[in-house]
PDB file of N, CA and C in Angstrom:
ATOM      1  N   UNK A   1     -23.613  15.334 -12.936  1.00  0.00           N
ATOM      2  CA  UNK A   1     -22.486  15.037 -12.070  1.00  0.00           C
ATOM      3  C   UNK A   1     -21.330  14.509 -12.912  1.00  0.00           C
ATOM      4  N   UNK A   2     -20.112  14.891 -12.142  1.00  0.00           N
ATOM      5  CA  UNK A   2     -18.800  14.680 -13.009  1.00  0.00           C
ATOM      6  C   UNK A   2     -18.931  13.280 -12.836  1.00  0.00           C
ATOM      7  N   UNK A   3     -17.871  12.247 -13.474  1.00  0.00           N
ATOM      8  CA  UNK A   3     -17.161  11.141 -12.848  1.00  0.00           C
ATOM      9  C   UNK A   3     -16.083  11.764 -12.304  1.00  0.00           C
ATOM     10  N   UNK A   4     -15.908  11.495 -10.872  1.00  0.00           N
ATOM     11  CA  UNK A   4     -14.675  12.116 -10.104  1.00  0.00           C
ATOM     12  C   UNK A   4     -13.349  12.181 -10.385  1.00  0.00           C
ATOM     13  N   UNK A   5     -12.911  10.646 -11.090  1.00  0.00           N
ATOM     14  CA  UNK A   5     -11.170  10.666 -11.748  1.00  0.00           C
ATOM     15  C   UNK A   5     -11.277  11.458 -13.013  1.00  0.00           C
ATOM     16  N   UNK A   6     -12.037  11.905 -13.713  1.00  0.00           N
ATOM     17  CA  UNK A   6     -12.001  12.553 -14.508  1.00  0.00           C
ATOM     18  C   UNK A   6     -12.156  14.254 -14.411  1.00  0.00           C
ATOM     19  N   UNK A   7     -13.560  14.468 -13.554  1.00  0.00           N
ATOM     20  CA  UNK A   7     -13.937  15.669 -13.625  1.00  0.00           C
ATOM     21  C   UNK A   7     -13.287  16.289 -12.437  1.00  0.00           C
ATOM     22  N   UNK A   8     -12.487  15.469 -11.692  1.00  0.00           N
ATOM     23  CA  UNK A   8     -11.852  16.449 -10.177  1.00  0.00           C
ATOM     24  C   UNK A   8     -10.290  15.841 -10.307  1.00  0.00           C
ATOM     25  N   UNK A   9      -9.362  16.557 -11.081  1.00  0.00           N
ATOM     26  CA  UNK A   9      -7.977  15.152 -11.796  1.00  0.00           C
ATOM     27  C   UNK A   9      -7.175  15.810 -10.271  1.00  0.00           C
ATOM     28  N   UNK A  10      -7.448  17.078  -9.550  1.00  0.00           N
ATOM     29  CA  UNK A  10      -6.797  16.766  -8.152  1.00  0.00           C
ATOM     30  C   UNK A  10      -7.161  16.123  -7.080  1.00  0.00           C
ATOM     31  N   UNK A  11      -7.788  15.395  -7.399  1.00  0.00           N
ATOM     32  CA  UNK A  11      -9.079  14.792  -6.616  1.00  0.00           C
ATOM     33  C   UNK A  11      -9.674  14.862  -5.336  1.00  0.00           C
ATOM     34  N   UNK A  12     -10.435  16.262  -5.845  1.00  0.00           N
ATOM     35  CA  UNK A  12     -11.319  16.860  -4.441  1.00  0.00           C
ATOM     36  C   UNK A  12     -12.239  16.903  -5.083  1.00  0.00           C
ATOM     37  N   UNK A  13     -13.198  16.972  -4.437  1.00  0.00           N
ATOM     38  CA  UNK A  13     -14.794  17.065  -4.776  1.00  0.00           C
ATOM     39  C   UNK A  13     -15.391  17.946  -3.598  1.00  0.00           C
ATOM     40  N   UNK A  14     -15.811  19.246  -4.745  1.00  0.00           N
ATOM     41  CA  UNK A  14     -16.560  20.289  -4.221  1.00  0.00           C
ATOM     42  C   UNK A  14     -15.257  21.354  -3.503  1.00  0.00           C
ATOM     43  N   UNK A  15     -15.462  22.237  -2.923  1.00  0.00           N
ATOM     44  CA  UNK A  15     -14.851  23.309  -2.201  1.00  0.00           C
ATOM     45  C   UNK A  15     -14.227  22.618  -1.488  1.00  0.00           C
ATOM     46  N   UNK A  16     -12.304  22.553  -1.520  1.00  0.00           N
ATOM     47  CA  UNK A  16     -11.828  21.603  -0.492  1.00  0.00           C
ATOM     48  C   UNK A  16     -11.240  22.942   0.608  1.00  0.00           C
ATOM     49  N   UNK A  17     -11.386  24.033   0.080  1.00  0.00           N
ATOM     50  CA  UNK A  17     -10.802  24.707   1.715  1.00  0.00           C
ATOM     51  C   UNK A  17     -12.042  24.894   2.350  1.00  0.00           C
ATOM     52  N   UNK A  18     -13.447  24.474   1.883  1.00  0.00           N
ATOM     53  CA  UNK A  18     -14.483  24.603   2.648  1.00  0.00           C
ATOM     54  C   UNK A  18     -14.946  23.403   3.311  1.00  0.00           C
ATOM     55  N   UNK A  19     -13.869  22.444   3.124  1.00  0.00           N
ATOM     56  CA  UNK A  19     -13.297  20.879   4.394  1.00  0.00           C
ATOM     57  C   UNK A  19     -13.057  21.229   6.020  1.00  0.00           C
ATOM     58  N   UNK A  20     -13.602  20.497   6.889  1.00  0.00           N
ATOM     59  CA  UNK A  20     -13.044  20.672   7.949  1.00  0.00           C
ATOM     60  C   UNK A  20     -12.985  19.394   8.513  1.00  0.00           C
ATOM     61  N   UNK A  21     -11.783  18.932   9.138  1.00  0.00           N
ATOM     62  CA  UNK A  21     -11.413  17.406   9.420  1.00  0.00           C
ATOM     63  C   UNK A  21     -12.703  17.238  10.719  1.00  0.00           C
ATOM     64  N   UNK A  22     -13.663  18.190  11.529  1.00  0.00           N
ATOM     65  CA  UNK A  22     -14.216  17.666  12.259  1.00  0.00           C
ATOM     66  C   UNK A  22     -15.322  16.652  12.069  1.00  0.00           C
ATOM     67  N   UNK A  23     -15.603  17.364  10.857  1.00  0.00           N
ATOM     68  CA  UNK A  23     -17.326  16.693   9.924  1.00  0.00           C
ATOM     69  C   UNK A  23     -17.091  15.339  10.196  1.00  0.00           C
ATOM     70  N   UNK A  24     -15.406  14.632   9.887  1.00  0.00           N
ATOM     71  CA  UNK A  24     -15.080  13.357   9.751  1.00  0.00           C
ATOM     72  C   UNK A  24     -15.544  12.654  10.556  1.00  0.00           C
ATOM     73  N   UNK A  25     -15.570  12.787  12.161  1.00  0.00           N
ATOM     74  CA  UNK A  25     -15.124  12.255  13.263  1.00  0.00           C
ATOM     75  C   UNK A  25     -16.404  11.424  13.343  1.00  0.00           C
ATOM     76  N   UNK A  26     -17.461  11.875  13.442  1.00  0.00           N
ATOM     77  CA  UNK A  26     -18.797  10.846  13.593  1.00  0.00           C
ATOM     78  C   UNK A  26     -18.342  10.143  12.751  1.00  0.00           C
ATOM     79  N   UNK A  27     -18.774   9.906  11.641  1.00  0.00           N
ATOM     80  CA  UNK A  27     -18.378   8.330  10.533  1.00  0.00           C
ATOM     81  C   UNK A  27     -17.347   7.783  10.738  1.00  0.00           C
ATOM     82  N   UNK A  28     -16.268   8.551  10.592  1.00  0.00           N
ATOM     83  CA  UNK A  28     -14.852   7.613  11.213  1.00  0.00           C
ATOM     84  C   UNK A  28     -15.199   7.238  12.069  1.00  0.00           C
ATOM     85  N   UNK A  29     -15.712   7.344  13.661  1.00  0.00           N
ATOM     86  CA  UNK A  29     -16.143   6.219  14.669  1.00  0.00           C
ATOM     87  C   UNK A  29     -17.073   5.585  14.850  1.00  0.00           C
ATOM     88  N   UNK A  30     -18.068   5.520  13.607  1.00  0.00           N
ATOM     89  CA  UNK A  30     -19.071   5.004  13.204  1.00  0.00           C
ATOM     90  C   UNK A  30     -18.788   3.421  12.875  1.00  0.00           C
ATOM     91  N   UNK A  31     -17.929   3.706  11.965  1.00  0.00           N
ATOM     92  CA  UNK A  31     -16.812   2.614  10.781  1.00  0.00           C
ATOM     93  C   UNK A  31     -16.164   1.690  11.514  1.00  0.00           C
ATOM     94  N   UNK A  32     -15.217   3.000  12.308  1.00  0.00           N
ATOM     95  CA  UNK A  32     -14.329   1.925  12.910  1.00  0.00           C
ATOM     96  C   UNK A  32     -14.606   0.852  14.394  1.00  0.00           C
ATOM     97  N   UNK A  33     -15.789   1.416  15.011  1.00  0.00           N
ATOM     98  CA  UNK A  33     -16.735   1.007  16.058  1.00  0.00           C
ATOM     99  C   UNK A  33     -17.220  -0.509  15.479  1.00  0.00           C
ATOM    100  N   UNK A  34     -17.977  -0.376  13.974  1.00  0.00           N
ATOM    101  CA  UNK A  34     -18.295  -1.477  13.133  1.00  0.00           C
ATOM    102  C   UNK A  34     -16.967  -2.489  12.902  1.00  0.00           C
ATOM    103  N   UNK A  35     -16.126  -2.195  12.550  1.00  0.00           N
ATOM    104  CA  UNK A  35     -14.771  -2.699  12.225  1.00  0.00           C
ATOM    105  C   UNK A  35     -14.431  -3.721  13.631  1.00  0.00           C
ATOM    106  N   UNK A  36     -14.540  -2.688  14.806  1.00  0.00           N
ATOM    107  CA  UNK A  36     -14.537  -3.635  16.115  1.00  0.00           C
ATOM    108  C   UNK A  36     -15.266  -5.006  16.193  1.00  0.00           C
ATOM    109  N   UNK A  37     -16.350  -4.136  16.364  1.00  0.00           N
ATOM    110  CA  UNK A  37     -17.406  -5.197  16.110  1.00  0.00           C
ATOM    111  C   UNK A  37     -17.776  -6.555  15.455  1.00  0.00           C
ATOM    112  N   UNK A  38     -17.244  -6.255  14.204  1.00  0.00           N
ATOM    113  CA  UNK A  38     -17.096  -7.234  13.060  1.00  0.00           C
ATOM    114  C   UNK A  38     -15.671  -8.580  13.655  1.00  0.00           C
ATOM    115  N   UNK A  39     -14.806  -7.960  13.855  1.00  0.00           N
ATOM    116  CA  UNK A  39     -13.498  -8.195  14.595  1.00  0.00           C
ATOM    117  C   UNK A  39     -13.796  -9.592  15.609  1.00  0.00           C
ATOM    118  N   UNK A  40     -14.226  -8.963  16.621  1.00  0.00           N
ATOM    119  CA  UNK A  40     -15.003  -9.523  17.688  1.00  0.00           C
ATOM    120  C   UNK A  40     -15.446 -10.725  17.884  1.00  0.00           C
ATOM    121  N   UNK A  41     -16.653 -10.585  16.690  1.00  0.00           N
ATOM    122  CA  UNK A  41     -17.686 -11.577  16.424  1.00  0.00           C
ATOM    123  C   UNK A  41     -16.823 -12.266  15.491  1.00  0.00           C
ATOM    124  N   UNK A  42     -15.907 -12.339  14.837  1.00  0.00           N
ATOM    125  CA  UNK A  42     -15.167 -13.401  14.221  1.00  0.00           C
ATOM    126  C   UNK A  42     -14.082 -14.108  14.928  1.00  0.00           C
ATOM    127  N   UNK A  43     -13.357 -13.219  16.045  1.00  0.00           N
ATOM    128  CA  UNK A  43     -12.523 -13.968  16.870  1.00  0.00           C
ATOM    129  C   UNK A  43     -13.413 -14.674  18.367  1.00  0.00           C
ATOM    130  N   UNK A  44     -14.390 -14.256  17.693  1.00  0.00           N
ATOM    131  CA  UNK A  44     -15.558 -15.369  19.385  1.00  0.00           C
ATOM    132  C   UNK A  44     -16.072 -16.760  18.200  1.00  0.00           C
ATOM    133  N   UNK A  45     -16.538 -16.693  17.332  1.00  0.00           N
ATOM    134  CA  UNK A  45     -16.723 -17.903  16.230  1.00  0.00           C
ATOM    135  C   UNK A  45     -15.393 -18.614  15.820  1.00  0.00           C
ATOM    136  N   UNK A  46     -14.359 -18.147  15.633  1.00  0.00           N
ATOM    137  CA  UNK A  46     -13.194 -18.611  15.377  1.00  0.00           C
ATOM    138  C   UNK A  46     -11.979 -17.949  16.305  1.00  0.00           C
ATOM    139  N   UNK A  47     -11.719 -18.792  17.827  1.00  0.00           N
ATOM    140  CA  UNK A  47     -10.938 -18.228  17.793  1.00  0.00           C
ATOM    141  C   UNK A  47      -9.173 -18.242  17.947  1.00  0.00           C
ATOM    142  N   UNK A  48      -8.450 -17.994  18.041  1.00  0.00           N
ATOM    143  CA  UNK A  48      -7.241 -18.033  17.514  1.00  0.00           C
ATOM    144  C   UNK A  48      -6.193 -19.637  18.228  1.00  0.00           C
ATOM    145  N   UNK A  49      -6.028 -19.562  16.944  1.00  0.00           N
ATOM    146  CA  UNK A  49      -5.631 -21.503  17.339  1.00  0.00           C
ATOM    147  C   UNK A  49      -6.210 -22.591  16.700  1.00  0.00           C
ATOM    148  N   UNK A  50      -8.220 -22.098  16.663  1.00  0.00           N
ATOM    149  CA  UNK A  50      -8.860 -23.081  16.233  1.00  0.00           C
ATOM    150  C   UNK A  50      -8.989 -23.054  14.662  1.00  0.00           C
ATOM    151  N   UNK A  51      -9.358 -23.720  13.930  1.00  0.00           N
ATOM    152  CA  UNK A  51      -9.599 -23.908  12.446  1.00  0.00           C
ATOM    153  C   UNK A  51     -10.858 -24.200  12.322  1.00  0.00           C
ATOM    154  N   UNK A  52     -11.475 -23.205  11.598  1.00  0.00           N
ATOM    155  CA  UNK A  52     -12.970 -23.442  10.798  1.00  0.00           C
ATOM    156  C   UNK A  52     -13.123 -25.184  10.426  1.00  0.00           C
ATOM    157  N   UNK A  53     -14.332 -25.505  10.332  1.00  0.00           N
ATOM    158  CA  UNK A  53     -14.651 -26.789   9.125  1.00  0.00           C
ATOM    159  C   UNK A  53     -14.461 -26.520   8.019  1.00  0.00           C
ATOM    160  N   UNK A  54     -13.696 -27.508   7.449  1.00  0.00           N
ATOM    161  CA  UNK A  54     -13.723 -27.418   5.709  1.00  0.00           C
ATOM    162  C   UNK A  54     -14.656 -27.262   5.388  1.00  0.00           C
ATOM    163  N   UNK A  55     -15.586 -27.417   6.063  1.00  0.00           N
ATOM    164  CA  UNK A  55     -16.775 -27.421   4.809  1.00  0.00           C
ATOM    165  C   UNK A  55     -17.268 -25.787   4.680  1.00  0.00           C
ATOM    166  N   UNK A  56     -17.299 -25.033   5.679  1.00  0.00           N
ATOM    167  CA  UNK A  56     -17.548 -23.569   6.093  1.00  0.00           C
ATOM    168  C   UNK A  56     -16.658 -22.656   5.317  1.00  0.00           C
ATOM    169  N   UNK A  57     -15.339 -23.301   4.689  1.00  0.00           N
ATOM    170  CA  UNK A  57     -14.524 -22.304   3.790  1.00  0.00           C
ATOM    171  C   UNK A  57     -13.986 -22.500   2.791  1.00  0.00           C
ATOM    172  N   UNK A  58     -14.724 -23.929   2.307  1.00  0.00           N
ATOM    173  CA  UNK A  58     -14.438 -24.173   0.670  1.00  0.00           C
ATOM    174  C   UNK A  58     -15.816 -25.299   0.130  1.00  0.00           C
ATOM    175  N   UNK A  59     -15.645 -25.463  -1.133  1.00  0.00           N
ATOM    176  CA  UNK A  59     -16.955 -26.213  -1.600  1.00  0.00           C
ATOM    177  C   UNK A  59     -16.453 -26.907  -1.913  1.00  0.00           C
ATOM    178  N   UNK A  60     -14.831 -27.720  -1.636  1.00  0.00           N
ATOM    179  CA  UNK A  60     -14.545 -28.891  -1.674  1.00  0.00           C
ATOM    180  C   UNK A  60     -14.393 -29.500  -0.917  1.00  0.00           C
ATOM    181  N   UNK A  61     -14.547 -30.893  -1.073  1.00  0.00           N
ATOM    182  CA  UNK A  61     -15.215 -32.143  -0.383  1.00  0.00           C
ATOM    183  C   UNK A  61     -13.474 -33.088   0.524  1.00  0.00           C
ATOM    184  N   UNK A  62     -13.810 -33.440   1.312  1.00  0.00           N
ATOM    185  CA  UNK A  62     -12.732 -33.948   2.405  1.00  0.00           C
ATOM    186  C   UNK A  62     -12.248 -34.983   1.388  1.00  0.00           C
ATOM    187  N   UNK A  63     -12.840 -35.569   0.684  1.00  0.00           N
ATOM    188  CA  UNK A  63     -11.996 -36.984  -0.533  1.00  0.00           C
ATOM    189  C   UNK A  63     -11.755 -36.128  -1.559  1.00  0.00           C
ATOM    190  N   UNK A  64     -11.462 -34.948  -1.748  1.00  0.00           N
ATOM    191  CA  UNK A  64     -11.585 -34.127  -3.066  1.00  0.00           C
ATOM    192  C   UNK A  64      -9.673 -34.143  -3.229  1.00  0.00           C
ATOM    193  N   UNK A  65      -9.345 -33.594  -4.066  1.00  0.00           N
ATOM    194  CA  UNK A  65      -7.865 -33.710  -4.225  1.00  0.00           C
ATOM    195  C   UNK A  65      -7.698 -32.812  -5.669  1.00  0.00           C
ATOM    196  N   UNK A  66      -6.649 -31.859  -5.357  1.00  0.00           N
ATOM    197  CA  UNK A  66      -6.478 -30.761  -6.181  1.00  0.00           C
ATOM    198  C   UNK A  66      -5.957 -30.869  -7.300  1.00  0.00           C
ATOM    199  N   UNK A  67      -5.280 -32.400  -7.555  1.00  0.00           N
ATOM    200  CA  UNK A  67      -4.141 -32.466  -8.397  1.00  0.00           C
ATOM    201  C   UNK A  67      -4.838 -33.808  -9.477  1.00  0.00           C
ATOM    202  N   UNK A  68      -6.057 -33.245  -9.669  1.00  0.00           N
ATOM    203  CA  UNK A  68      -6.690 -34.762 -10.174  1.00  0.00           C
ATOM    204  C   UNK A  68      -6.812 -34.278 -11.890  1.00  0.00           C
TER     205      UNK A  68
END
């Protein structure tokens, strides 16, 4: 197997008039279904307005100070 930026420099891989944008459509709404999803479950744990705990989005400490 090629490395692709090298061995395909227009960068297609394999027969591109033997592409058809339908193949796409399952995975693209596979992805973007996940993408929802993911979305979701972060604006129901956090949601807009509220602020995480420090402690949940850094490993520094509430007496900690950046400028020490």
């Amino acid at each position: 197997m090629a490395i692709e930026i090298s061995g395909t420099s227009a960068g297609e891989v394999g027969k591109a008039t033997a592409g058809d944008a339908r193949t796409a459509k399952r995975p693209m709404a596979a992805t973007l279904s996940y993408l929802i999803l993911v979305c979701d479950e972060i604006l129901e744990a956090f949601p807009p307005g509220k602020v995480p705990p420090t402690e949940m989005v850094t490993l520094r400490t509430a007496e900690g100070n950046c400028s020490e």
